[in-house]
Protein backbone atom coordinates (compact mmCIF):
# COMPACT_ATOMS: atom_id res chain seq x y z
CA UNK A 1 80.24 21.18 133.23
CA UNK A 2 77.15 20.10 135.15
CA UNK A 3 76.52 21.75 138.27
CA UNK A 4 77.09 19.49 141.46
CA UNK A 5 73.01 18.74 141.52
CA UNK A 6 72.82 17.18 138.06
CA UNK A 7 71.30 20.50 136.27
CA UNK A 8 73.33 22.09 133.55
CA UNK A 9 75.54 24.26 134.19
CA UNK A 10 75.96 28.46 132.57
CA UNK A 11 78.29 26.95 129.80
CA UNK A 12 77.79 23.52 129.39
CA UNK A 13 76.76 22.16 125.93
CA UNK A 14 73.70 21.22 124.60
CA UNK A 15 73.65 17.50 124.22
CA UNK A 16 73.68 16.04 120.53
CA UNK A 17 75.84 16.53 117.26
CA UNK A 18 72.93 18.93 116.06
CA UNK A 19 70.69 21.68 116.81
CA UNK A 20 67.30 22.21 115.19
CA UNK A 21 68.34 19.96 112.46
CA UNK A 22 71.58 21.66 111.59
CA UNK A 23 74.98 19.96 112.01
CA UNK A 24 77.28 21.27 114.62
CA UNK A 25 80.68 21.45 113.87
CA UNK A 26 82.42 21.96 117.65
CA UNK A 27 85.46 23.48 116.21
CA UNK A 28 84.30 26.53 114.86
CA UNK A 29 83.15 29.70 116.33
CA UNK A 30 80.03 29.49 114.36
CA UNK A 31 78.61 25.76 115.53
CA UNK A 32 75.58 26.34 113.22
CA UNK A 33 76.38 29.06 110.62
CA UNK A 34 73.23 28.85 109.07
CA UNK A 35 71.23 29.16 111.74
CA UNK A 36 73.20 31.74 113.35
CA UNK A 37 73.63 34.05 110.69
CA UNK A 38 70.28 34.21 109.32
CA UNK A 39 69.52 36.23 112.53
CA UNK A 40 71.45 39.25 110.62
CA UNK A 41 67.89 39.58 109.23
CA UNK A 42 66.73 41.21 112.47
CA UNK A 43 69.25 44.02 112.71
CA UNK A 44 69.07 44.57 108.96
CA UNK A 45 64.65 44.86 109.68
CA UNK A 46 65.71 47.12 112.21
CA UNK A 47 67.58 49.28 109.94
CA UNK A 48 65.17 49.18 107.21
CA UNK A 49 62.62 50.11 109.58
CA UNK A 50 64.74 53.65 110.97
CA UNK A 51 64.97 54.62 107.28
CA UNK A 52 61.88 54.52 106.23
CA UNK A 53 60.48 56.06 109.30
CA UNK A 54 63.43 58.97 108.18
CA UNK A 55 61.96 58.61 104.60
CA UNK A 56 58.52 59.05 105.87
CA UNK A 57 59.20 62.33 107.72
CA UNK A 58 61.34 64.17 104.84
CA UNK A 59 58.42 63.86 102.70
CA UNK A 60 56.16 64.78 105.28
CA UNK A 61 58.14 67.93 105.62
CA UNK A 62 58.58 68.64 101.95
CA UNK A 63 55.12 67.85 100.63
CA UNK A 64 52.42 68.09 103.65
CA UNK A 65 54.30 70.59 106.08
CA UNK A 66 51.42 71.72 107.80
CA UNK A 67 49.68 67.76 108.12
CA UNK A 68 49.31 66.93 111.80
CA UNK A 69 50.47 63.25 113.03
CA UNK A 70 48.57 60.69 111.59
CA UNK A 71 49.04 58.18 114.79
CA UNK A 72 51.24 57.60 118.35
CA UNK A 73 53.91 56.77 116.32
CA UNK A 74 53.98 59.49 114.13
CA UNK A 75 53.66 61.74 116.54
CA UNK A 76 56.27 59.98 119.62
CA UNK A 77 59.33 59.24 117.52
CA UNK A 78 61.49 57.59 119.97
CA UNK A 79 59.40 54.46 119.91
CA UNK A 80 60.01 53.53 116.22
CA UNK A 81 63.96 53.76 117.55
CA UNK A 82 63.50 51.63 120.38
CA UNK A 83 61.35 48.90 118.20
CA UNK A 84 64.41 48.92 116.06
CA UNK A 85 66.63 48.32 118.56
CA UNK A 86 64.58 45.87 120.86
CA UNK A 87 63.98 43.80 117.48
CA UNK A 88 67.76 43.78 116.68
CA UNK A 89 68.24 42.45 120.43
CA UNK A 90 66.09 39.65 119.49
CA UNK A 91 68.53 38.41 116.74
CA UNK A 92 71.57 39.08 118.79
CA UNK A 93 70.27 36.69 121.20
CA UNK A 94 69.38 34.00 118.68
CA UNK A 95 72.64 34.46 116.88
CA UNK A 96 74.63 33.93 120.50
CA UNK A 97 72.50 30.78 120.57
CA UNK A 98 72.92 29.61 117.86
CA UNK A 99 76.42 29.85 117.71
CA UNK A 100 78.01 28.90 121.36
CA UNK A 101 74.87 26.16 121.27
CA UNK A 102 75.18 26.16 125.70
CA UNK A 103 72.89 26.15 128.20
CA UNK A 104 73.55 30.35 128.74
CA UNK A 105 73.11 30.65 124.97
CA UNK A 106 69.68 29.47 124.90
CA UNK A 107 68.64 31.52 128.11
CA UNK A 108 69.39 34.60 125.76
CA UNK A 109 67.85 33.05 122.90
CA UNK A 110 64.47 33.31 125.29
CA UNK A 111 65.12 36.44 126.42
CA UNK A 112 65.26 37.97 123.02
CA UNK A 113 61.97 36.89 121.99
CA UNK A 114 60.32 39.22 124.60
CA UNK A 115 62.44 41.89 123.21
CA UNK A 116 60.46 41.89 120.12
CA UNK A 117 56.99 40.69 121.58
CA UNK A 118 56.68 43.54 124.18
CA UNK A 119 56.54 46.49 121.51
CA UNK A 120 54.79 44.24 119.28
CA UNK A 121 51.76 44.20 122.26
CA UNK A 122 52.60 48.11 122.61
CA UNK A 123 51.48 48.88 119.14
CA UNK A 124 48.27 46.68 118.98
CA UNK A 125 47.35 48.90 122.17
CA UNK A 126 48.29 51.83 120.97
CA UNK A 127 45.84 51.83 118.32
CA UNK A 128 42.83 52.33 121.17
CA UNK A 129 44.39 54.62 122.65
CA UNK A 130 42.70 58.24 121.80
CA UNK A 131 45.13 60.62 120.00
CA UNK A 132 44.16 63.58 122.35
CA UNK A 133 45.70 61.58 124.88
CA UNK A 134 49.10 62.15 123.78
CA UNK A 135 48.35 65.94 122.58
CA UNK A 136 47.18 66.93 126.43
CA UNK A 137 49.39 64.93 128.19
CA UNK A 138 53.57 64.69 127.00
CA UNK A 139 54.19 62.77 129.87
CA UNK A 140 51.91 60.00 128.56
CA UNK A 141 54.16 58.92 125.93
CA UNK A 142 57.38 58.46 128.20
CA UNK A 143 55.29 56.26 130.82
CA UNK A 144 53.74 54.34 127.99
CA UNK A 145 57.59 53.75 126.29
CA UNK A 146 59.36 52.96 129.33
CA UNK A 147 56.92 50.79 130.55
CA UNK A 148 56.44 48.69 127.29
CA UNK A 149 59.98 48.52 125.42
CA UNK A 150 61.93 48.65 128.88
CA UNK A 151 60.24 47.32 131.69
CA UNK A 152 58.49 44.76 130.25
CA UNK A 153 60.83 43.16 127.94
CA UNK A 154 63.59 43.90 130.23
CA UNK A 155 61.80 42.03 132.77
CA UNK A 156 60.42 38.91 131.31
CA UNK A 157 64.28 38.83 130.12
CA UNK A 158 65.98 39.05 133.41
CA UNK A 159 63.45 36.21 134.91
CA UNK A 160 64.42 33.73 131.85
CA UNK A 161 68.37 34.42 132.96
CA UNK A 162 67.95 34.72 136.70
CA UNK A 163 65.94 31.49 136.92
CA UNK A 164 65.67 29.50 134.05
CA UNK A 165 64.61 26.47 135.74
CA UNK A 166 61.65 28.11 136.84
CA UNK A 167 58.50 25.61 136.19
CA UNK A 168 56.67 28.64 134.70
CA UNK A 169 59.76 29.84 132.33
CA UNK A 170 58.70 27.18 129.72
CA UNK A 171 55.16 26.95 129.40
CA UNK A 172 55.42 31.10 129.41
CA UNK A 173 56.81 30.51 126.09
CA UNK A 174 55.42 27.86 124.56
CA UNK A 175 51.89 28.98 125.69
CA UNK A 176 52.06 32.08 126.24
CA UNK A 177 53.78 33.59 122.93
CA UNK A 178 50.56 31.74 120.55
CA UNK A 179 47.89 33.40 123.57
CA UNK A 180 49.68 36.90 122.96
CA UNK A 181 49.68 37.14 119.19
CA UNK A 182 46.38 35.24 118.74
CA UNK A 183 45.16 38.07 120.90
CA UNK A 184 47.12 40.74 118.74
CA UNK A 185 45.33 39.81 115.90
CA UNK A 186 41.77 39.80 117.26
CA UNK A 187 42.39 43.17 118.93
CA UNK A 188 43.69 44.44 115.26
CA UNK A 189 40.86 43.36 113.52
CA UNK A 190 38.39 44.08 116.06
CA UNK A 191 39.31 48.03 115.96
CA UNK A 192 39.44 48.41 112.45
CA UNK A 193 35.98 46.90 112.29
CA UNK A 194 34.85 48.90 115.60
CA UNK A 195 36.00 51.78 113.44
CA UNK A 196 33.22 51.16 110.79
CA UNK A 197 31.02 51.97 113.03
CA UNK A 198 29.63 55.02 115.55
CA UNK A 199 31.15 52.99 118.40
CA UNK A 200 34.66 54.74 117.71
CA UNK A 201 36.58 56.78 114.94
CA UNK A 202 37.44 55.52 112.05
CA UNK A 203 40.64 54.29 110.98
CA UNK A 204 42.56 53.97 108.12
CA UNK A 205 45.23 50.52 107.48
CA UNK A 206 46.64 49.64 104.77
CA UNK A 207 45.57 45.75 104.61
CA UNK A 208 48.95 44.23 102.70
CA UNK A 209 51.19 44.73 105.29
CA UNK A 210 48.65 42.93 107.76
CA UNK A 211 48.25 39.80 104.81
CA UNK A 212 51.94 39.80 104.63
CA UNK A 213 52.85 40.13 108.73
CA UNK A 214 50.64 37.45 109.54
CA UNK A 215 51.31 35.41 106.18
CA UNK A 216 55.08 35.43 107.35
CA UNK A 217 54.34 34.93 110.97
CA UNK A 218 52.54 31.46 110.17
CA UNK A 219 54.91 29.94 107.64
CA UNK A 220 57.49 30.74 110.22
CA UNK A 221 56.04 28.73 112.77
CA UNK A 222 55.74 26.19 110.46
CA UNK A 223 59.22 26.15 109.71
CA UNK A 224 60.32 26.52 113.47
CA UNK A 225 61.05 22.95 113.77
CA UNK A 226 62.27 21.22 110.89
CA UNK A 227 60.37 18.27 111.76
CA UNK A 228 56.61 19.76 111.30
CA UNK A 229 57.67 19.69 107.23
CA UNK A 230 59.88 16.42 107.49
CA UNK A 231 63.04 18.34 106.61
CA UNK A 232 64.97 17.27 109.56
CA UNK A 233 68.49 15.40 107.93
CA UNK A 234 71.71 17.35 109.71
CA UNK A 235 74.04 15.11 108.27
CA UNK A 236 73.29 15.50 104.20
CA UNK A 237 74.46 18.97 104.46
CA UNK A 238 71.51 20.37 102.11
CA UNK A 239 70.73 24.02 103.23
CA UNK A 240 67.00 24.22 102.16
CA UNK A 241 66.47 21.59 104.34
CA UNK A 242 67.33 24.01 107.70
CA UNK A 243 64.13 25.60 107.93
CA UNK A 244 64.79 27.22 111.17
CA UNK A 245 66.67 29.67 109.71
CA UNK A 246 63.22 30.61 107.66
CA UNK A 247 61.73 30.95 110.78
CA UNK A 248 64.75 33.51 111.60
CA UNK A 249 64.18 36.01 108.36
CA UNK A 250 60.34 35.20 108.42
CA UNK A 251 59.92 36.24 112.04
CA UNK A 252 61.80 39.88 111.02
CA UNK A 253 59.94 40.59 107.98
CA UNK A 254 56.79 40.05 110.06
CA UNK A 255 58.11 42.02 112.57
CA UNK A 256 59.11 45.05 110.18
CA UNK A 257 55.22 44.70 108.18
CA UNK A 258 53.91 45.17 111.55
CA UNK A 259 55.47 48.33 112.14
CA UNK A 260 54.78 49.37 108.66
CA UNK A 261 50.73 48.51 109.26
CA UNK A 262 50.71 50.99 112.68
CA UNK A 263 52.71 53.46 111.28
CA UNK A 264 51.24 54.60 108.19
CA UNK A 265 47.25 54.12 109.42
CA UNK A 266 45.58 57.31 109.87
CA UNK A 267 43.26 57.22 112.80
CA UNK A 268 40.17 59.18 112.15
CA UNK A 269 39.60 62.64 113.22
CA UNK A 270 37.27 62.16 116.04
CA UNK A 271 40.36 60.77 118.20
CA UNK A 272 42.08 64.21 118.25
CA UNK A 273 41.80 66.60 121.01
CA UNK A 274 39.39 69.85 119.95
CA UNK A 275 40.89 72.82 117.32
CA UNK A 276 41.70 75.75 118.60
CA UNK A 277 40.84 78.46 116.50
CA UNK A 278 44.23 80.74 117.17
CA UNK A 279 46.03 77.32 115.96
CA UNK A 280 48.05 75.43 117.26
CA UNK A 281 51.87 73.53 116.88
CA UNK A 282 52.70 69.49 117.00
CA UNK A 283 55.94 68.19 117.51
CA UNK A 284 57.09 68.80 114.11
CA UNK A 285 54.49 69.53 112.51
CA UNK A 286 52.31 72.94 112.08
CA UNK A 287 48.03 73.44 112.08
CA UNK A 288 46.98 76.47 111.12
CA UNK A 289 43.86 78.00 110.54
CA UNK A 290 42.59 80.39 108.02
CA UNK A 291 39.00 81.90 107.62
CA UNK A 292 37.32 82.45 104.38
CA UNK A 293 35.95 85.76 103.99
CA UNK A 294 32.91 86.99 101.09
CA UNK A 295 35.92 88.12 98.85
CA UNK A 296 38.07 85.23 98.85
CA UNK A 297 40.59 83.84 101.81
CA UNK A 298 41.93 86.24 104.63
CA UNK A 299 44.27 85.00 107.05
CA UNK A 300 48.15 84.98 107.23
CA UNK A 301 51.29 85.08 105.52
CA UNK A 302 53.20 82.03 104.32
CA UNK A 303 56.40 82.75 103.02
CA UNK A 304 59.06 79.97 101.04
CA UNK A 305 56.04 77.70 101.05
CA UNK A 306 54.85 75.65 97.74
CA UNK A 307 51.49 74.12 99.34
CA UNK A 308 49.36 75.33 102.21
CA UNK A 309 46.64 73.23 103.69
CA UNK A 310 43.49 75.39 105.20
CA UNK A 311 40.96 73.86 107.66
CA UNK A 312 37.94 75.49 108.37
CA UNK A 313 34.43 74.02 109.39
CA UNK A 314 35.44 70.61 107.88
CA UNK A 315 36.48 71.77 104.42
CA UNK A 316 39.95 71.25 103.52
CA UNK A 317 41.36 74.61 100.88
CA UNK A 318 44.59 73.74 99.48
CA UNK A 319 46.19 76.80 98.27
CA UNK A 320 49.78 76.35 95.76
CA UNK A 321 51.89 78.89 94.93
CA UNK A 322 49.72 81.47 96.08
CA UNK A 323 50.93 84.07 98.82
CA UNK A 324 48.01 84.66 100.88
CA UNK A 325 47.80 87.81 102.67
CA UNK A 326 46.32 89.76 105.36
């Protein structure tokens, strides 16, 4: 019911026999199954996304054992879990929308889209940030994940539920969400070009997964409102015509190509902290060094191990099924 001053009240229904073009039927748990269950698309990203992050790090193990960290997420692990989780709190929020259709419904529907936006802003950043940063400093990596898929997202949450009639609730969506990602992709673009030149390292990204985040992200914002592509008829009950829930799985594979473009680029070598010649250990990972002497390689012992991977003075000596001695 309507609270006493005319606003809406936590569990009063949205006004109209649809939502975003889609019949509701007021009887059933799911008002707008289509809607709501194409938000299983975000948890099932989510997924996809932990397993080939697993994937990623068996083979690293099994074929490149002694390869350092390519990137931050390579080397801080715990962010690709919370980026799966934070995007699969996205869809939970949409799917509560989209099925109770109330006023409280919606408030979570807004709050789950900073869920996935914060990280989303963490990785763009990331990819300026110097790897020696996170090689001197451990610490670095908890502040920077707290701060970005907690307190952030957490926060812009909790001020679309505490006060949703805030004047500044709506246009920080609707205006704020194009300024972020338009920014996002000038800052991506900008470093890999930076990277071309002296002005900072080089960086390697694999270019598909940008074409095909930012090819989803803009036919889902097309879709967003059945309207833009005159698709809008809730009561002939034909399911291609609810193009919201395109804007649902779009908005997850987008989400889940992102990830893949940060996670497999290799920033260039100039953004890692100085060798040490004795060596040295990454979180699961292993550098070591070996010296090349007149008569042939002298360094140390590496036992149950198929491929080795030497460094020395910029060449790179890879050494297979060879046991290299003192």
């Amino acid at each position: 019911q309507p609270n006493p001053d005319g606003s809406p009240g936590w569990c009063s229904a949205i006004a109209g026999d649809s939502h975003y073009c889609e019949h509701i039927v007021w009887s059933r748990f799911l008002r707008t199954p289509y809607n709501g269950l194409s938000n299983m698309m975000f948890p099932i990203c989510g997924l996809i996304t932990l397993s080939t992050v697993s994937l990623h790090f068996r083979w690293m193990n099994n074929q490149a054992p002694t390869l350092d960290p390519q990137n931050h997420l390579q080397r801080f692990v715990a962010m690709n879990v919370l980026y799966s989780v934070n995007i699969s709190l996205c869809g939970l929020g949409s799917f509560i929308c989209h099925s109770a259709i109330t006023y409280f419904s919606a408030q979570l529907d807004r709050a789950g889209i900073w869920m996935m936006l914060a990280p989303t802003v963490s990785m763009t950043l990331l990819r300026w940030v110097p790897m020696k940063v996170g090689e001197t400093s451990k610490h670095f990596y908890y502040v920077w994940t707290f701060f970005w898929y907690i307190i952030v997202p957490g926060g812009l949450s909790a001020f679309h539920l505490i006060d949703p009639t805030n004047p500044l609730a709506t246009p920080l969506l609707y205006t704020g969400i194009p300024l972020i990602v338009g920014s996002c992709i000038i800052l991506t673009f900008l470093r890999t070009f930076l990277g071309l030149t002296t002005l900072l390292p080089s960086i390697k990204s694999n270019f598909l997964h940008a074409f095909l985040c930012i090819s989803s992200a803009g036919l889902a914002y097309l879709f967003q409102k059945p309207e833009n592509v005159k698709a809008c008829d809730p009561e002939s009950g034909r399911v291609y015509k609810l193009t919201h829930a395109y804007w649902h799985i779009l908005i997850a594979v987008a989400s889940f190509m992102h990830h893949r473009f940060c996670f497999l680029e290799v920033i260039g070598a100039g953004h890692y902290a100085e060798r040490r010649s004795s060596g040295r250990r990454s979180e699961g990972f292993q550098m070591s060094r070996l010296s090349k002497g007149n008569k042939g390689v002298q360094g140390v012992t590496f036992e149950e191990r198929n491929s080795l991977i030497v460094e020395e003075g910029g060449e790179t000596v890879s050494i297979r099924g060879v046991e290299v001695l003192l």
